[in-house]
PDB file of N, CA and C in Angstrom:
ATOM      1  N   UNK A   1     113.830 131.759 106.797  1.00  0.00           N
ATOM      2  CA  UNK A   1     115.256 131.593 107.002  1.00  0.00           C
ATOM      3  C   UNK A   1     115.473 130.817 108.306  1.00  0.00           C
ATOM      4  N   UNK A   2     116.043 129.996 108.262  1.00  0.00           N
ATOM      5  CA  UNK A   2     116.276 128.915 109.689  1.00  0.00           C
ATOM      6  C   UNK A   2     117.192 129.835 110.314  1.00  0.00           C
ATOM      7  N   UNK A   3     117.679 129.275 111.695  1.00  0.00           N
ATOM      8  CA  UNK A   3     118.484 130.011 112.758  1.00  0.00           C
ATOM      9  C   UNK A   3     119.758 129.890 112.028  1.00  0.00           C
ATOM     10  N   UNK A   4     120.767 129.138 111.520  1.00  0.00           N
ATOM     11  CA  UNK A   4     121.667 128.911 110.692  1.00  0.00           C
ATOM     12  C   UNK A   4     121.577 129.990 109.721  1.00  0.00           C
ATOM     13  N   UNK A   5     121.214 129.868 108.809  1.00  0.00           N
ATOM     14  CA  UNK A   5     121.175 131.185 107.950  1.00  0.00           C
ATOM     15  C   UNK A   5     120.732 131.954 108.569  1.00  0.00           C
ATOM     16  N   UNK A   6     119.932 132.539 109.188  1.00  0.00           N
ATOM     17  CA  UNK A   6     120.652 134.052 110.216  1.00  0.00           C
ATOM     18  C   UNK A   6     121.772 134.209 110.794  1.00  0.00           C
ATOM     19  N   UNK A   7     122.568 133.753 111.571  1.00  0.00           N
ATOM     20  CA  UNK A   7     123.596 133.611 112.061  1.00  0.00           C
ATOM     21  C   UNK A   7     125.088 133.703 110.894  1.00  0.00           C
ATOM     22  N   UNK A   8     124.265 133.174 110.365  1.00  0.00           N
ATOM     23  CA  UNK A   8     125.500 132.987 108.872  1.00  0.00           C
ATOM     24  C   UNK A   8     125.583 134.956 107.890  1.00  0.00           C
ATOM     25  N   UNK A   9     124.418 135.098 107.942  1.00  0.00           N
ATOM     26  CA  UNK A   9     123.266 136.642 107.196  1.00  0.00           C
ATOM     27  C   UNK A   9     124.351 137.059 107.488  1.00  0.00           C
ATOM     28  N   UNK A  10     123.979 137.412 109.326  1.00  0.00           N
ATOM     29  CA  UNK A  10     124.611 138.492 110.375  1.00  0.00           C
ATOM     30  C   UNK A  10     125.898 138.444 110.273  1.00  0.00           C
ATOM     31  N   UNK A  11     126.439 137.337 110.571  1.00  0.00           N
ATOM     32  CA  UNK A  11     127.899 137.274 110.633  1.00  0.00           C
ATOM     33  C   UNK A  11     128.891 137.909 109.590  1.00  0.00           C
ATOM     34  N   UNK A  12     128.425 137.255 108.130  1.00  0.00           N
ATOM     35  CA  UNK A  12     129.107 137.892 107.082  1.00  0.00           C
ATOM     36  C   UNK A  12     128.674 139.436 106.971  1.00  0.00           C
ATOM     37  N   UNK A  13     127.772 139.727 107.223  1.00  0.00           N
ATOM     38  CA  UNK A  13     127.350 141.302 106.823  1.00  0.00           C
ATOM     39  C   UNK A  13     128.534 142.357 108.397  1.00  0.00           C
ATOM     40  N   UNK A  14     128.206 141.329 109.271  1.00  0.00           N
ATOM     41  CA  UNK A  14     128.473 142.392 110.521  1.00  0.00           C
ATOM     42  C   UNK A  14     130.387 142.595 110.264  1.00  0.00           C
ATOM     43  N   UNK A  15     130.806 141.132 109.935  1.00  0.00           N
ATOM     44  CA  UNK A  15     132.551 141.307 110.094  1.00  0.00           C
ATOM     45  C   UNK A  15     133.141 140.586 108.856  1.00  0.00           C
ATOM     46  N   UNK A  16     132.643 140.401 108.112  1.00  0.00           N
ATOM     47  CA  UNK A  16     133.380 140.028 106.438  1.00  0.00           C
ATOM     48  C   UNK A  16     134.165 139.201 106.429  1.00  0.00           C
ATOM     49  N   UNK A  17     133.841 137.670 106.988  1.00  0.00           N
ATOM     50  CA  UNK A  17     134.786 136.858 107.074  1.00  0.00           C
ATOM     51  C   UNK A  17     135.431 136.012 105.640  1.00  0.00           C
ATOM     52  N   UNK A  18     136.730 135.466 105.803  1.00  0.00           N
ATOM     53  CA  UNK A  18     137.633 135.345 104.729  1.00  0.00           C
ATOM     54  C   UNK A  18     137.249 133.915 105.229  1.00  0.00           C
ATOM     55  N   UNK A  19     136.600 133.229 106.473  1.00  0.00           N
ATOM     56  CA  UNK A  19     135.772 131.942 106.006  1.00  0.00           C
ATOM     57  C   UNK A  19     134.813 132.120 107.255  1.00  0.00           C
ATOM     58  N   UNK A  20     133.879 131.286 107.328  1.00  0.00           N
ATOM     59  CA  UNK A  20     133.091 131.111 108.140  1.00  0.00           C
ATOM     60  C   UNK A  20     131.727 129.484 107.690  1.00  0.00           C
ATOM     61  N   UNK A  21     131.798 128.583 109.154  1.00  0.00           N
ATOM     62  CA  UNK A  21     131.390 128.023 109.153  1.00  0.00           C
ATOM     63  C   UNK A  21     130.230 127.788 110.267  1.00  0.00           C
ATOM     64  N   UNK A  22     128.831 127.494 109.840  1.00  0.00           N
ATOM     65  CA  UNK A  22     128.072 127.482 111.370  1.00  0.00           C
ATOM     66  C   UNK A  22     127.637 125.946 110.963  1.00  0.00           C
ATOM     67  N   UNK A  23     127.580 125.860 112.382  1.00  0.00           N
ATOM     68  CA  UNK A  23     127.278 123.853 112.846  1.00  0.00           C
ATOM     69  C   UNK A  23     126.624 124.025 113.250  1.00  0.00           C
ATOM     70  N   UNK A  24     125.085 123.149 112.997  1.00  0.00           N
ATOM     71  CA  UNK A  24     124.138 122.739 114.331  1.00  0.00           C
ATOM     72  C   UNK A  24     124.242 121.716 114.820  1.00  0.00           C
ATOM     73  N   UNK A  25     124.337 121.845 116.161  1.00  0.00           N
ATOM     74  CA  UNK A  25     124.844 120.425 117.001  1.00  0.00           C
ATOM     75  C   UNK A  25     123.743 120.525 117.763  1.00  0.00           C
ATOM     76  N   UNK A  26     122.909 120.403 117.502  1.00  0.00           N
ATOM     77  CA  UNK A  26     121.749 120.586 118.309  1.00  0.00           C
ATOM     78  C   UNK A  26     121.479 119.151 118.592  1.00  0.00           C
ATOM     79  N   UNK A  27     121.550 118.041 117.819  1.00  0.00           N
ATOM     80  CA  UNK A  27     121.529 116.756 117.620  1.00  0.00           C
ATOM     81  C   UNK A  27     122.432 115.941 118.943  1.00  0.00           C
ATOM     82  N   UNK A  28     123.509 116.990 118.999  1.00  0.00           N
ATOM     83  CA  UNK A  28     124.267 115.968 120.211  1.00  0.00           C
ATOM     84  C   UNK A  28     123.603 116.424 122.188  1.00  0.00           C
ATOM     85  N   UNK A  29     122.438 116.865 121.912  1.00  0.00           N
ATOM     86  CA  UNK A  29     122.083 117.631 123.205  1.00  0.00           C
ATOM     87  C   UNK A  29     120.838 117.629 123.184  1.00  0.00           C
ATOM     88  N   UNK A  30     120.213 116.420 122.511  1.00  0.00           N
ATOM     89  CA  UNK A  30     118.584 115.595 122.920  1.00  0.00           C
ATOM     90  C   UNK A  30     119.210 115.882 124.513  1.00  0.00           C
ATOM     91  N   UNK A  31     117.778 115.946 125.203  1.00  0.00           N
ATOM     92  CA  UNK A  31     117.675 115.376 126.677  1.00  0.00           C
ATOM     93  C   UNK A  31     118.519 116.534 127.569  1.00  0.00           C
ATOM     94  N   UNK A  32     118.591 117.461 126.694  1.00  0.00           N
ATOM     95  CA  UNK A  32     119.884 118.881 127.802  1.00  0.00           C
ATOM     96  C   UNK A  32     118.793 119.666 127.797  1.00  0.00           C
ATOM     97  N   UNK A  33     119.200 120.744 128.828  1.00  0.00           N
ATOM     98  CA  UNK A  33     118.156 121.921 128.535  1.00  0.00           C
ATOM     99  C   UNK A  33     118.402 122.986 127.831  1.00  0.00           C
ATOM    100  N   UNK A  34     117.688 123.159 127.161  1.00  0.00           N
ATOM    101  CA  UNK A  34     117.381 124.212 125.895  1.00  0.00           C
ATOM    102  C   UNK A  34     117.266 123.513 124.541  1.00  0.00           C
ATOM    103  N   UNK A  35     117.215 122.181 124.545  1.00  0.00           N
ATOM    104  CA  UNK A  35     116.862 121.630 123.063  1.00  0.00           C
ATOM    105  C   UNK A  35     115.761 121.650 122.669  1.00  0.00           C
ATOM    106  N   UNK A  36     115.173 122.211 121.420  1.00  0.00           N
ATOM    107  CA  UNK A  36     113.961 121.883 120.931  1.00  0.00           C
ATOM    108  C   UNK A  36     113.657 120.716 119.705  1.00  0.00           C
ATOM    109  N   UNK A  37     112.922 119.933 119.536  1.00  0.00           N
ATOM    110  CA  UNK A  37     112.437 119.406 118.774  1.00  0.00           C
ATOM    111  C   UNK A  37     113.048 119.707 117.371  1.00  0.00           C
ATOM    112  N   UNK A  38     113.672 119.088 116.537  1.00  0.00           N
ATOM    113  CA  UNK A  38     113.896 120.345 115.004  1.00  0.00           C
ATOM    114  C   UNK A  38     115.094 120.913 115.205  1.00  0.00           C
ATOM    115  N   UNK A  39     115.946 120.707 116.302  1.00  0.00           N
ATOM    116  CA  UNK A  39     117.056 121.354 116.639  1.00  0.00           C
ATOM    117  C   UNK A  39     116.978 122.970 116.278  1.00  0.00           C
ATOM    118  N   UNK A  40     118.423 123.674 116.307  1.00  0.00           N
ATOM    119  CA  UNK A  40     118.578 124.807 115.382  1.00  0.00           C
ATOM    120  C   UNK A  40     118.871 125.697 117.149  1.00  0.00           C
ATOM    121  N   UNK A  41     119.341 124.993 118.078  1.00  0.00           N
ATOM    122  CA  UNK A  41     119.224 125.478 119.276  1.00  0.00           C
ATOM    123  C   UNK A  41     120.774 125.648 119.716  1.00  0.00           C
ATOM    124  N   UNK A  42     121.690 124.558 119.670  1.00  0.00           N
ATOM    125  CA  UNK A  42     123.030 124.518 120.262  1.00  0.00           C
ATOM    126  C   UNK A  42     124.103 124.830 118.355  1.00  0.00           C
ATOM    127  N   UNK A  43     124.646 125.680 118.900  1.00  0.00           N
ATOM    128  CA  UNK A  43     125.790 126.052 117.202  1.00  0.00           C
ATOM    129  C   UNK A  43     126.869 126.180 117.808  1.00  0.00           C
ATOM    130  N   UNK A  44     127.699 125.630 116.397  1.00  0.00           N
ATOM    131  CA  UNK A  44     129.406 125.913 116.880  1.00  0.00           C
ATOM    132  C   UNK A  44     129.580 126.405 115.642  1.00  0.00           C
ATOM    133  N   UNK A  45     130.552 127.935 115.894  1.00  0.00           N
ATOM    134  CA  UNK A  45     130.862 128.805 114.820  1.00  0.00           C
ATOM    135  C   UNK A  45     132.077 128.720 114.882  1.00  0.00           C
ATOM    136  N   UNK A  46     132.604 128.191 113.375  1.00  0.00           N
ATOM    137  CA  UNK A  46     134.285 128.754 112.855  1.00  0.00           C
ATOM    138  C   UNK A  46     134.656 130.075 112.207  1.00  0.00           C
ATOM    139  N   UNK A  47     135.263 131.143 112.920  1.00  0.00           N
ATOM    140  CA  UNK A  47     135.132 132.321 112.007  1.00  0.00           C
ATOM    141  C   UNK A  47     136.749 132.783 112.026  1.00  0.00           C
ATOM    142  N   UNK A  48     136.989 133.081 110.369  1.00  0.00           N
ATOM    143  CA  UNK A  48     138.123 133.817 110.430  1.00  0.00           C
ATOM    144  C   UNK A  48     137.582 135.306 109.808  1.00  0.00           C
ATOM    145  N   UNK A  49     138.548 136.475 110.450  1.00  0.00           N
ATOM    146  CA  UNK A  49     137.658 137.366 110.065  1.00  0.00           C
ATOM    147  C   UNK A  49     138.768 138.123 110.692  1.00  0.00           C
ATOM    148  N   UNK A  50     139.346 139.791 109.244  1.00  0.00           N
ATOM    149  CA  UNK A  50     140.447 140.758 109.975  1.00  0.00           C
ATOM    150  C   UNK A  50     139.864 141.296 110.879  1.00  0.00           C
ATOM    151  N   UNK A  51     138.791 141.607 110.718  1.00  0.00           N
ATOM    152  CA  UNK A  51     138.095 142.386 112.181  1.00  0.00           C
ATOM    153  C   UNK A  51     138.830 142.205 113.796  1.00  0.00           C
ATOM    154  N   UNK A  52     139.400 140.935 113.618  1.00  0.00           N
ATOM    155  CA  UNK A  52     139.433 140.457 114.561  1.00  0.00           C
ATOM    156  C   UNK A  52     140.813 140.633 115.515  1.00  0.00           C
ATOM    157  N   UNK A  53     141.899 141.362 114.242  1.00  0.00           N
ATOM    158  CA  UNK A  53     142.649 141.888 114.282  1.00  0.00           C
ATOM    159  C   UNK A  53     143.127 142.735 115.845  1.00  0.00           C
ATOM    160  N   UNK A  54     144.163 142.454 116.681  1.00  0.00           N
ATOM    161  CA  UNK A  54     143.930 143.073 117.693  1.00  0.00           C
ATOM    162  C   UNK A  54     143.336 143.292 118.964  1.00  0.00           C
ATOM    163  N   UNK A  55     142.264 142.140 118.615  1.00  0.00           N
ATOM    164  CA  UNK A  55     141.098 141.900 119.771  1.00  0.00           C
ATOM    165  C   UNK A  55     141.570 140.638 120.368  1.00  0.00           C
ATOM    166  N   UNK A  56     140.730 140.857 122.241  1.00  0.00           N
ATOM    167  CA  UNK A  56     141.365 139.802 122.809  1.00  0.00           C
ATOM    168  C   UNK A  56     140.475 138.497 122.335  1.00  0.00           C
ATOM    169  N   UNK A  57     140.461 137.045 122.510  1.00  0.00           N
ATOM    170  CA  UNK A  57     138.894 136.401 122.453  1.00  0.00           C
ATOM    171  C   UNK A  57     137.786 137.177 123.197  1.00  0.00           C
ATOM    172  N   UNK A  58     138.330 137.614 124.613  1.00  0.00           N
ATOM    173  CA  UNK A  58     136.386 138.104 124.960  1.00  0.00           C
ATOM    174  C   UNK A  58     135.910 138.853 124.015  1.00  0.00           C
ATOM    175  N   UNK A  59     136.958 139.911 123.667  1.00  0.00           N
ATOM    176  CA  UNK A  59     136.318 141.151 122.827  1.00  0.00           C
ATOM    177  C   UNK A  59     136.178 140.593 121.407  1.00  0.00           C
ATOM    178  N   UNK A  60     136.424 139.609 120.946  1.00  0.00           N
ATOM    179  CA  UNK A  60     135.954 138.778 119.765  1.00  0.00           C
ATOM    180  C   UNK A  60     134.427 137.922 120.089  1.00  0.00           C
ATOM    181  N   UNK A  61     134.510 137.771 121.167  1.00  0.00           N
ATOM    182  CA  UNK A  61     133.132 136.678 121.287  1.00  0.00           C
ATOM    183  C   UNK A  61     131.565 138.081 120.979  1.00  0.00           C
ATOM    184  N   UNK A  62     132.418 139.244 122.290  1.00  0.00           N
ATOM    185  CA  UNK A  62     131.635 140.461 122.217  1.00  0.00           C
ATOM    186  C   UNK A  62     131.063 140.613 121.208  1.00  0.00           C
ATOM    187  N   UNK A  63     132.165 141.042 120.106  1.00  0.00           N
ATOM    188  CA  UNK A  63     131.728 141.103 118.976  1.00  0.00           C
ATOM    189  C   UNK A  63     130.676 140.526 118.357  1.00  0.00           C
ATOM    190  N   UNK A  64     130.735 138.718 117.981  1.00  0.00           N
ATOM    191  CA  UNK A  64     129.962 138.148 117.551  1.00  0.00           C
ATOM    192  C   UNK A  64     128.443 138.239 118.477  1.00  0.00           C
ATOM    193  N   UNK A  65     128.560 138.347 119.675  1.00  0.00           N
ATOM    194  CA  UNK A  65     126.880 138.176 120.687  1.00  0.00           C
ATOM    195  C   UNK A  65     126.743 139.508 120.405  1.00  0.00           C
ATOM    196  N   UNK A  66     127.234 140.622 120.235  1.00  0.00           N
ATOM    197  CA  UNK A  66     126.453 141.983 119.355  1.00  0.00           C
ATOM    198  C   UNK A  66     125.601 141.691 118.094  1.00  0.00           C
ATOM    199  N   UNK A  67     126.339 140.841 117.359  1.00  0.00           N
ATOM    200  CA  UNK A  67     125.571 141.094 116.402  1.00  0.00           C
ATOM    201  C   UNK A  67     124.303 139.666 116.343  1.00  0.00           C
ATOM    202  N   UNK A  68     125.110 138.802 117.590  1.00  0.00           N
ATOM    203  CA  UNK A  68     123.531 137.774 117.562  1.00  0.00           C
ATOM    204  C   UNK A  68     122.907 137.734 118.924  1.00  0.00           C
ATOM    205  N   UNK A  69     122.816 138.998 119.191  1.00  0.00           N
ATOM    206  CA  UNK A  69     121.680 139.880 120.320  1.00  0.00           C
ATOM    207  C   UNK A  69     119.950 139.311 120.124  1.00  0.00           C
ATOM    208  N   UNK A  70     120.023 139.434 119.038  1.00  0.00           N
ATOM    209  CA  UNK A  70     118.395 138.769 119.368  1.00  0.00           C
ATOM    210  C   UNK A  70     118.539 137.391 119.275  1.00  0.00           C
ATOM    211  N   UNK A  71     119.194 136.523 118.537  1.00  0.00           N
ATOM    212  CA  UNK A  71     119.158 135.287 118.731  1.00  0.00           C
ATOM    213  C   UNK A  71     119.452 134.786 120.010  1.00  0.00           C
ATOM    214  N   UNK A  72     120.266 135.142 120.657  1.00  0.00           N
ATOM    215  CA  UNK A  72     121.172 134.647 121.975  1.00  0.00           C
ATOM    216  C   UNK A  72     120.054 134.834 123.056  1.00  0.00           C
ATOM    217  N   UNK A  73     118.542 135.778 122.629  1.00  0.00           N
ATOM    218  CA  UNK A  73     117.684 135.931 123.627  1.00  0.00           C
ATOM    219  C   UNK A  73     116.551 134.839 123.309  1.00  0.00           C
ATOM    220  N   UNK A  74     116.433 134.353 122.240  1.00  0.00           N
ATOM    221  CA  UNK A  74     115.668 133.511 121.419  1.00  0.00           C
ATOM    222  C   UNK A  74     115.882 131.949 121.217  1.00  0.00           C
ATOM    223  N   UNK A  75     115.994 132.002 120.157  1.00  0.00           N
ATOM    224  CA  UNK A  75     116.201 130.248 119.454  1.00  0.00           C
ATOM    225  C   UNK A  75     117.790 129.955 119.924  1.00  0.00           C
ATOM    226  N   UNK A  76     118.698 130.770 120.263  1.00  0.00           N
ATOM    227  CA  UNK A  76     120.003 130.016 120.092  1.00  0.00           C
ATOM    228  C   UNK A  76     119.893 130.058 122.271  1.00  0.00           C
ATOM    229  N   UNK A  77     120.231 128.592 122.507  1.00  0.00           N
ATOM    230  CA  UNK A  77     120.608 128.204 123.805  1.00  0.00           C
ATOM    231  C   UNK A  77     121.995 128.240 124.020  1.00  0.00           C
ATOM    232  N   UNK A  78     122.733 127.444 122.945  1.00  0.00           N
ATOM    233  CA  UNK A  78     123.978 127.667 123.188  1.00  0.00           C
ATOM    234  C   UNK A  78     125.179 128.050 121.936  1.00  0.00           C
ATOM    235  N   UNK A  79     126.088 128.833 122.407  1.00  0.00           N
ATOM    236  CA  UNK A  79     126.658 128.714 120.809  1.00  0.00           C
ATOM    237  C   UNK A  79     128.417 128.943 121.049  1.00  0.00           C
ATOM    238  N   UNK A  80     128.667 128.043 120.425  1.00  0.00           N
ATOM    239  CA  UNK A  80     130.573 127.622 120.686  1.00  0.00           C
ATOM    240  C   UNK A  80     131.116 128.588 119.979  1.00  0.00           C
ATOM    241  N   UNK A  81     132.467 128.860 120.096  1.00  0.00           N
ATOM    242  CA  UNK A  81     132.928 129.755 118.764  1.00  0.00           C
ATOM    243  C   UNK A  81     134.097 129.709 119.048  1.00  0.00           C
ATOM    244  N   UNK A  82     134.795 129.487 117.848  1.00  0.00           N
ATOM    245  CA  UNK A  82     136.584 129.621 117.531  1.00  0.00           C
ATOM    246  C   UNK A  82     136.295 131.157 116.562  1.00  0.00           C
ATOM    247  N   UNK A  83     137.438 131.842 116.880  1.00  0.00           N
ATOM    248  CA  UNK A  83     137.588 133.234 116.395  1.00  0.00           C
ATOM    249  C   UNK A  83     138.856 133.012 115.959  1.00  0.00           C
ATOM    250  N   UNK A  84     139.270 133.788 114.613  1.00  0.00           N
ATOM    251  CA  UNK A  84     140.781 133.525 114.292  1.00  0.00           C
ATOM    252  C   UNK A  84     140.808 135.070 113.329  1.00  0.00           C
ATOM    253  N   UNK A  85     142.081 135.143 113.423  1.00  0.00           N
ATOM    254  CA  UNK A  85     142.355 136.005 112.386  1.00  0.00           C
ATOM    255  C   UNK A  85     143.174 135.319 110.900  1.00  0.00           C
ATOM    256  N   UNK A  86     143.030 136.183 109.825  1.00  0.00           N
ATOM    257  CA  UNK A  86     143.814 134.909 108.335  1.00  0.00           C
ATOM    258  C   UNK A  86     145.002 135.129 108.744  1.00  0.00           C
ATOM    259  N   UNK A  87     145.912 135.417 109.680  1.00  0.00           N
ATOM    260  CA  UNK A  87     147.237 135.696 110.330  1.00  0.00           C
ATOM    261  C   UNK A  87     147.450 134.027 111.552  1.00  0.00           C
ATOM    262  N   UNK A  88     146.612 133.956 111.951  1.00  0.00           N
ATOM    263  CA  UNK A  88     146.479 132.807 113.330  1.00  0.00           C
ATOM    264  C   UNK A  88     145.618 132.058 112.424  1.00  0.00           C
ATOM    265  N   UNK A  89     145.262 131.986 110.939  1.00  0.00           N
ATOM    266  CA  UNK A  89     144.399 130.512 110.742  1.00  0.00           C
ATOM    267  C   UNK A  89     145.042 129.120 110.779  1.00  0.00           C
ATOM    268  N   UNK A  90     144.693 128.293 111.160  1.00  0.00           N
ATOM    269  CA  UNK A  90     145.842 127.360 111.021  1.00  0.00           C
ATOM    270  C   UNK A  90     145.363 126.511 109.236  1.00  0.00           C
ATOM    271  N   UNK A  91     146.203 125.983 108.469  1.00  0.00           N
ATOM    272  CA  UNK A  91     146.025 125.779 107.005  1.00  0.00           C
ATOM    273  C   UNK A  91     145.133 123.663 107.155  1.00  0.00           C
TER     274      UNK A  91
END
């Protein structure tokens, strides 16, 4: 399973999103530190998800680096994230 599909696994299992998208942009960050060869290092996540309901962004980001605790110590260097609820999605 590449770093992408974990991230994708976790995400849907941990908060049941009504969409979710993961990007590897690993491609735009040759020559930065933390890129590897093969990318799968820098991600930008789109997540809508009720979970989210109520929470501020930190306590939304919280959320998501709970459940990508081992990655965030591992293969992922960096990782972007828009958090929304299906109330704040924009169409």
């Amino acid at each position: 399973m590449t770093v992408a599909q974990t991230i994708e696994a976790k995400l849907r299992q941990g908060l049941a999103p009504e969409s979710l998208t993961v990007i590897d942009e690993s491609h735009r960050h040759v020559g930065h530190a933390g890129h590897r060869p093969g990318g799968e290092s820098h991600f930008r996540v789109e997540i809508v998800s009720a979970q989210f309901a109520g929470k501020s962004r930190v306590e939304r980001q919280r959320m998501i680096h709970a459940l990508l605790a081992e990655e965030l110590t591992g293969p992922i260097h960096a990782l972007s994230l828009s958090t929304q609820t299906p109330d704040e999605k924009i169409p």
